[in-house]
Protein backbone atom coordinates (compact mmCIF):
# COMPACT_ATOMS: atom_id res chain seq x y z
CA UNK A 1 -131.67 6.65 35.52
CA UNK A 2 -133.61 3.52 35.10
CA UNK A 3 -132.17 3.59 31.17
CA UNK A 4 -128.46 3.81 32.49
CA UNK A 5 -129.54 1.00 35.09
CA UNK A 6 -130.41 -1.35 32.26
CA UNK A 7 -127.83 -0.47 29.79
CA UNK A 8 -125.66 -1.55 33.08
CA UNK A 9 -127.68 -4.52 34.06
CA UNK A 10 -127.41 -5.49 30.41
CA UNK A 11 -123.31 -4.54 30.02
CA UNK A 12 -122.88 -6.57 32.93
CA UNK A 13 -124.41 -9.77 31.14
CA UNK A 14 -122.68 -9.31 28.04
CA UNK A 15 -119.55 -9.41 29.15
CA UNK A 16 -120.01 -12.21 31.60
CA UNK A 17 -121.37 -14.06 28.93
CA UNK A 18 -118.42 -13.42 26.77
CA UNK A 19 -115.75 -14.23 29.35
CA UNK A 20 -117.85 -17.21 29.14
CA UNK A 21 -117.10 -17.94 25.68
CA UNK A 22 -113.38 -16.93 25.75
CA UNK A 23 -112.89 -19.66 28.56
CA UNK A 24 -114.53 -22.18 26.87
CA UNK A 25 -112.29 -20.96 23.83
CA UNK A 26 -109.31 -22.12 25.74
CA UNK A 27 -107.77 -25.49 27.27
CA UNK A 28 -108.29 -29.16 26.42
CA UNK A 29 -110.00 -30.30 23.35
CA UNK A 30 -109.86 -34.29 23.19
CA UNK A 31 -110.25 -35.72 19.25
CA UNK A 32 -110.39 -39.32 18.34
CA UNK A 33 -109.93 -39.90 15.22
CA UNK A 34 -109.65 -42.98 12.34
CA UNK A 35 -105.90 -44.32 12.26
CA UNK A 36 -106.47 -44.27 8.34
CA UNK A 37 -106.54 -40.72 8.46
CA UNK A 38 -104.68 -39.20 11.31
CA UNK A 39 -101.19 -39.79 10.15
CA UNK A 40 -101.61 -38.98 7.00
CA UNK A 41 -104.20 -36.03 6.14
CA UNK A 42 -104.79 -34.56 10.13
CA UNK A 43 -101.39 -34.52 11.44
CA UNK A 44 -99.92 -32.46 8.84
CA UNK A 45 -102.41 -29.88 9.41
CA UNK A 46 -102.71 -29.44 13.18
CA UNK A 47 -99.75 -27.02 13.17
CA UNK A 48 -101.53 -24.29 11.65
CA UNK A 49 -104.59 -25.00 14.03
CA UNK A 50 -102.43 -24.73 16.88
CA UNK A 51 -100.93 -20.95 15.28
CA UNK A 52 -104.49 -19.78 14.87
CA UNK A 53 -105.64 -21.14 18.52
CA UNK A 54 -102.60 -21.13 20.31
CA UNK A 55 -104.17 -21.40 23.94
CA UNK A 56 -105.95 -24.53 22.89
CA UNK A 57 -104.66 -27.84 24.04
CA UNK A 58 -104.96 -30.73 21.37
CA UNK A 59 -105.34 -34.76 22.71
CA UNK A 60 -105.53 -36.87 19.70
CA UNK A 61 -106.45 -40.89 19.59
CA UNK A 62 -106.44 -42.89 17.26
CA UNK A 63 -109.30 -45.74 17.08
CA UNK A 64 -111.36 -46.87 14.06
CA UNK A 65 -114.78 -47.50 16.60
CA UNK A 66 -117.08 -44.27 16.90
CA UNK A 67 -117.03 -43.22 20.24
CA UNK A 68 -120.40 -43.80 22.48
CA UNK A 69 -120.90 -40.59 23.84
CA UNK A 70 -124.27 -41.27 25.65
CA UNK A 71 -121.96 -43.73 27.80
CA UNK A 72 -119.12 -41.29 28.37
CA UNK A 73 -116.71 -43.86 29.61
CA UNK A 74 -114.11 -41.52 27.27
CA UNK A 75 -113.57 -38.21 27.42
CA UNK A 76 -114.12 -37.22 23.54
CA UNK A 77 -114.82 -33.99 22.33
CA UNK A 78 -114.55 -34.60 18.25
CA UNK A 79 -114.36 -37.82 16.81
CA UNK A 80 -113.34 -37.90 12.93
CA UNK A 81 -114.15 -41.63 11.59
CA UNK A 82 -115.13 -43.42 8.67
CA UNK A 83 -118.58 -45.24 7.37
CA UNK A 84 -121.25 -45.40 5.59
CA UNK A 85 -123.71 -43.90 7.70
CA UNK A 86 -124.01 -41.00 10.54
CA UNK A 87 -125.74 -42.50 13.65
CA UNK A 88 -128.73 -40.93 15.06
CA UNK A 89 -129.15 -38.31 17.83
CA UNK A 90 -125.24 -36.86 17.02
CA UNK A 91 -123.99 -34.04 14.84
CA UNK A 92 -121.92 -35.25 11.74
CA UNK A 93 -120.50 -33.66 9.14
CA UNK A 94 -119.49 -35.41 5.76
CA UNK A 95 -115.61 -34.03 5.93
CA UNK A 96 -113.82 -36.24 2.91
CA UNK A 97 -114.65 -38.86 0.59
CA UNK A 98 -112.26 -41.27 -0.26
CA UNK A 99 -110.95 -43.60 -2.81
CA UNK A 100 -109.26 -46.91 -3.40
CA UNK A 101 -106.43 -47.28 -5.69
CA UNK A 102 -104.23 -50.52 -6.58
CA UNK A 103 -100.67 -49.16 -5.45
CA UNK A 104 -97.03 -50.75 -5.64
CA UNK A 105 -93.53 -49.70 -5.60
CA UNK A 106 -92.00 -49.11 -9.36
CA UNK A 107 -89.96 -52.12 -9.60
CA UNK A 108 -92.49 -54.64 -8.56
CA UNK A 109 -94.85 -53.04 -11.20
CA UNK A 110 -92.25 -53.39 -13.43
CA UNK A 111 -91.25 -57.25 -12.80
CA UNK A 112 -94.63 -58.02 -13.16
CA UNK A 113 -95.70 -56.16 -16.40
CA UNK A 114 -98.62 -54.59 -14.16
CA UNK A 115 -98.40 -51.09 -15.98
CA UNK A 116 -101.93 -50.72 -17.86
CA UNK A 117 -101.97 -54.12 -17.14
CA UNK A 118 -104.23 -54.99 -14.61
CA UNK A 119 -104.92 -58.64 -15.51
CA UNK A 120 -101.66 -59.26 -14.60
CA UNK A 121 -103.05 -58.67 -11.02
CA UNK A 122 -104.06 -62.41 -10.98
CA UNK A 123 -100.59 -63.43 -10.93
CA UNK A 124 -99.22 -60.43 -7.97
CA UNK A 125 -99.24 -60.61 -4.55
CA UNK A 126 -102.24 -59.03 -2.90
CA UNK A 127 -101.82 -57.23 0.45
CA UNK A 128 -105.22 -56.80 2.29
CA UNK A 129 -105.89 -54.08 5.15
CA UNK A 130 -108.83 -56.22 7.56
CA UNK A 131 -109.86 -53.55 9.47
CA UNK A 132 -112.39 -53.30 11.90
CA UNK A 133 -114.53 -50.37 11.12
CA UNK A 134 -116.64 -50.67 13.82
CA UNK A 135 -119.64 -49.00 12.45
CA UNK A 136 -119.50 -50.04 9.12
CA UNK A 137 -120.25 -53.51 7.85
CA UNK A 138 -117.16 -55.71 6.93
CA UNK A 139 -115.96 -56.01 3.48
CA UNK A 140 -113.40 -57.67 1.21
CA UNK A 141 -111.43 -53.72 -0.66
CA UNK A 142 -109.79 -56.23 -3.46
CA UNK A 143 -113.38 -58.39 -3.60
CA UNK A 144 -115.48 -55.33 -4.20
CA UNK A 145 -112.47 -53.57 -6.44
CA UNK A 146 -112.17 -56.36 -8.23
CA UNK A 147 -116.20 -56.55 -8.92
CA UNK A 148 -116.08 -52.79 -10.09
CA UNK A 149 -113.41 -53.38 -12.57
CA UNK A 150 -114.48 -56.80 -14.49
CA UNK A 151 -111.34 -58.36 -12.61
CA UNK A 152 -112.07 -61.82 -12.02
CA UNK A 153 -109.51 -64.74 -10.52
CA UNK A 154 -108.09 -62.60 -7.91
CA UNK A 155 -105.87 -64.24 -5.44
CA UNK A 156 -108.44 -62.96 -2.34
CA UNK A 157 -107.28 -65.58 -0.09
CA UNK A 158 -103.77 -65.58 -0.32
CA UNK A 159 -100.74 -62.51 0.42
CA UNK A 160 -100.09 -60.36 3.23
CA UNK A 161 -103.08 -59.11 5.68
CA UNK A 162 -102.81 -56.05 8.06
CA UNK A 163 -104.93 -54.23 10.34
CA UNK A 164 -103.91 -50.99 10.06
CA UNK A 165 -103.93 -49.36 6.40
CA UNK A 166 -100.79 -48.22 7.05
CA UNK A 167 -98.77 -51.11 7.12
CA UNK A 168 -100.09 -52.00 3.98
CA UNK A 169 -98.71 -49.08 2.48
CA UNK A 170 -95.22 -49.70 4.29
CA UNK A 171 -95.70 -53.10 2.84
CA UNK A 172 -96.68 -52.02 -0.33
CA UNK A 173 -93.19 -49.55 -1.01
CA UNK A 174 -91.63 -52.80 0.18
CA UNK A 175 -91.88 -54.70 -2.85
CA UNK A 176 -93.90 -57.23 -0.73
CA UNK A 177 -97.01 -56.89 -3.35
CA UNK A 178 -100.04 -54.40 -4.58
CA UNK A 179 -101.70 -52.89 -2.08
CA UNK A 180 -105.18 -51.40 -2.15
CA UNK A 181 -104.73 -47.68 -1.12
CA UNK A 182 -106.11 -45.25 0.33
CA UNK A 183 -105.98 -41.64 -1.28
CA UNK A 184 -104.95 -40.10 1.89
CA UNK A 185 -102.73 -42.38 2.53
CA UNK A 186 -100.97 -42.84 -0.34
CA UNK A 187 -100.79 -39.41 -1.56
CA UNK A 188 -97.22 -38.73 -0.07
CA UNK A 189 -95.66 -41.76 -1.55
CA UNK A 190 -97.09 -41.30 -5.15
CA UNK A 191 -95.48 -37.62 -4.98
CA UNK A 192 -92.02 -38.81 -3.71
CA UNK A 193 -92.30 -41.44 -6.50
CA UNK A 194 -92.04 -44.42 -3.54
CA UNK A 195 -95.38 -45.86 -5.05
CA UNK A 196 -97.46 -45.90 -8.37
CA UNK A 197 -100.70 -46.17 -9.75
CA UNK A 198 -100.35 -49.16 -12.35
CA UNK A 199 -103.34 -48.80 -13.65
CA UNK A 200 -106.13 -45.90 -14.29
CA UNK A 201 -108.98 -47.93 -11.86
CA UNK A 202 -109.76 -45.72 -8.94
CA UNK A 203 -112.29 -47.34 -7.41
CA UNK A 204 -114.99 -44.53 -4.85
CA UNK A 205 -114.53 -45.95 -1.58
CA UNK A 206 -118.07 -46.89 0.11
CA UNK A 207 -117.30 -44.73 3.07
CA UNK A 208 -116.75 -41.25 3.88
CA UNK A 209 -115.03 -39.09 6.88
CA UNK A 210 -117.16 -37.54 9.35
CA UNK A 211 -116.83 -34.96 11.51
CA UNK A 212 -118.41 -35.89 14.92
CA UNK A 213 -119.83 -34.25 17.77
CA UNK A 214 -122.90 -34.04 19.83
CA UNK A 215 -125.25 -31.46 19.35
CA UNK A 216 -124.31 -29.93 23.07
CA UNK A 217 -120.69 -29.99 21.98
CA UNK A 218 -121.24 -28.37 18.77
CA UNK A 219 -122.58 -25.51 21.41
CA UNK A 220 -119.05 -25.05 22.70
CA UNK A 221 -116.93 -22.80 21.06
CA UNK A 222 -113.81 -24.77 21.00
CA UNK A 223 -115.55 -27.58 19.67
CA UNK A 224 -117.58 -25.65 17.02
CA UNK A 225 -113.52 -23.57 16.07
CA UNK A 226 -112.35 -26.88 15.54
CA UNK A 227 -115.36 -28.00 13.58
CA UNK A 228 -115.38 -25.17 11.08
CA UNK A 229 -111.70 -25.16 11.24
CA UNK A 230 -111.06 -28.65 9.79
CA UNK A 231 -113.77 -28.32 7.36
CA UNK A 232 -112.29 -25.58 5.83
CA UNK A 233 -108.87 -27.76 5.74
CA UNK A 234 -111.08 -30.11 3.84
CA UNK A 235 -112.14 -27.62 1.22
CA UNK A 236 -108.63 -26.89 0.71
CA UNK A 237 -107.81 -30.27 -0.09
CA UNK A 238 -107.89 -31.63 -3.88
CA UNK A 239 -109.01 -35.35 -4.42
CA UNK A 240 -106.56 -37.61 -6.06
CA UNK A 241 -108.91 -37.69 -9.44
CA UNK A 242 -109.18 -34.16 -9.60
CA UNK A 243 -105.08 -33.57 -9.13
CA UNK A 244 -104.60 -36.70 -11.66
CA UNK A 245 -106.16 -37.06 -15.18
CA UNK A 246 -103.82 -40.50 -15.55
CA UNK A 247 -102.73 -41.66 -11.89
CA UNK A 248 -99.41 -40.69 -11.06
CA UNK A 249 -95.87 -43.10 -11.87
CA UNK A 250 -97.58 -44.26 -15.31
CA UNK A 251 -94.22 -42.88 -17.17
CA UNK A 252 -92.19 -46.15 -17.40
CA UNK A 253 -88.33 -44.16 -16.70
């Protein structure tokens, strides 16, 4: 009797632990997440998360700072950002690395003789992204590009400036100048042919995408579903240099 008692007791805990779980596997999940990369790489995905978790509710904003969770003036479940380093006391996992590319639309590249012709750069119209990273310390994309590839005379402090890395790119297809883009970013337009890749410099950006929680959070299971989830989205993905030996829009038709 006192066996069937326990094996009760213990039945009993089990399954209110699991109706537990299967709550907490349900509802609101609130994301914020880099504007660099939510239109571009996240959007296109959340369908399918939303067919494999259909009873969980997704809130997305986009904002470039990392959340403070220890002040909880947001309600922020995830945060997926970008920078160079993952702040202490939270649990962040490295979800995409990324990489900067000069990009233009075909006939700009073609009225100024930029294809395989990058010292012709010193001559373009440069379109800058100034974004505030928040945790990441400012930097110049075309300065530091321009140091990588033995490009000197670059107009730095002339052109177009944005804040948002999509605008350069909408700027960019244009025909306003050459944009520095991002591979996630840019991926769409290089396939539709809107954009090319001049030149074969693909500079590694200095930052990387995080996945961000707190180490409570990561305890909850919608949190930890989304977690795995999107890293596995990220496996899936192919960088640009692996799907390009030459960058794509090189052909001059």
């Amino acid at each position: 009797m006192l066996h069937n008692a326990l094996d009760a007791g213990f039945g009993q805990i089990y399954e209110a632990i699991r109706n537990i779980k299967e709550g907490e596997s349900k509802g609101d999940l609130f994301i914020a997440c880099a504007p660099s990369i939510s239109g571009c790489w996240l959007l296109p995905r959340l369908k399918d998360f939303h067919n494999e978790y259909p009873d969980i509710s997704l809130h997305i904003r986009s904002e470039n700072n990392l959340i403070d969770y220890e002040k909880k003036e947001r309600n922020v479940d995830v945060a997926i950002y970008c920078g160079e380093s993952i702040s202490a006391g939270l649990y962040a996992t490295p979800l995409l690395s990324d990489t900067l590319m000069p990009v233009c639309s075909q006939e700009y590249a073609r009225k100024h003789h930029l294809m395989e012709n990058p010292e012709a750069l010193r001559h373009c119209t440069l379109i800058h992204e100034y974004s505030d990273l928040g945790n990441s310390p400012y930097y110049s994309g075309w300065e530091v590009w321009g140091k990588w590839a033995g490009i000197n005379g670059l107009p730095l402090h002339s052109g177009y400036s944005f804040d948002r890395a999509e605008l350069t790119i909408i700027a960019a297809r244009e025909g306003f100048g050459v944009a520095l883009g991002r591979e996630w970013l840019v991926r769409e337009a290089l396939a539709k042919k809107e954009l090319v890749v001049p030149f074969k410099l693909v500079f590694p950006a200095p930052q990387t995408y995080y996945v961000v929680s707190t180490h409570k959070g990561m305890l909850r299971p919608k949190v930890r579903l989304f977690h795995d989830w999107i890293l596995e989205k990220a496996r899936e993905s192919t960088s640009y240099a692996e799907l390009h030996r030459c960058p794509a829009g090189l052909e001059q038709s």
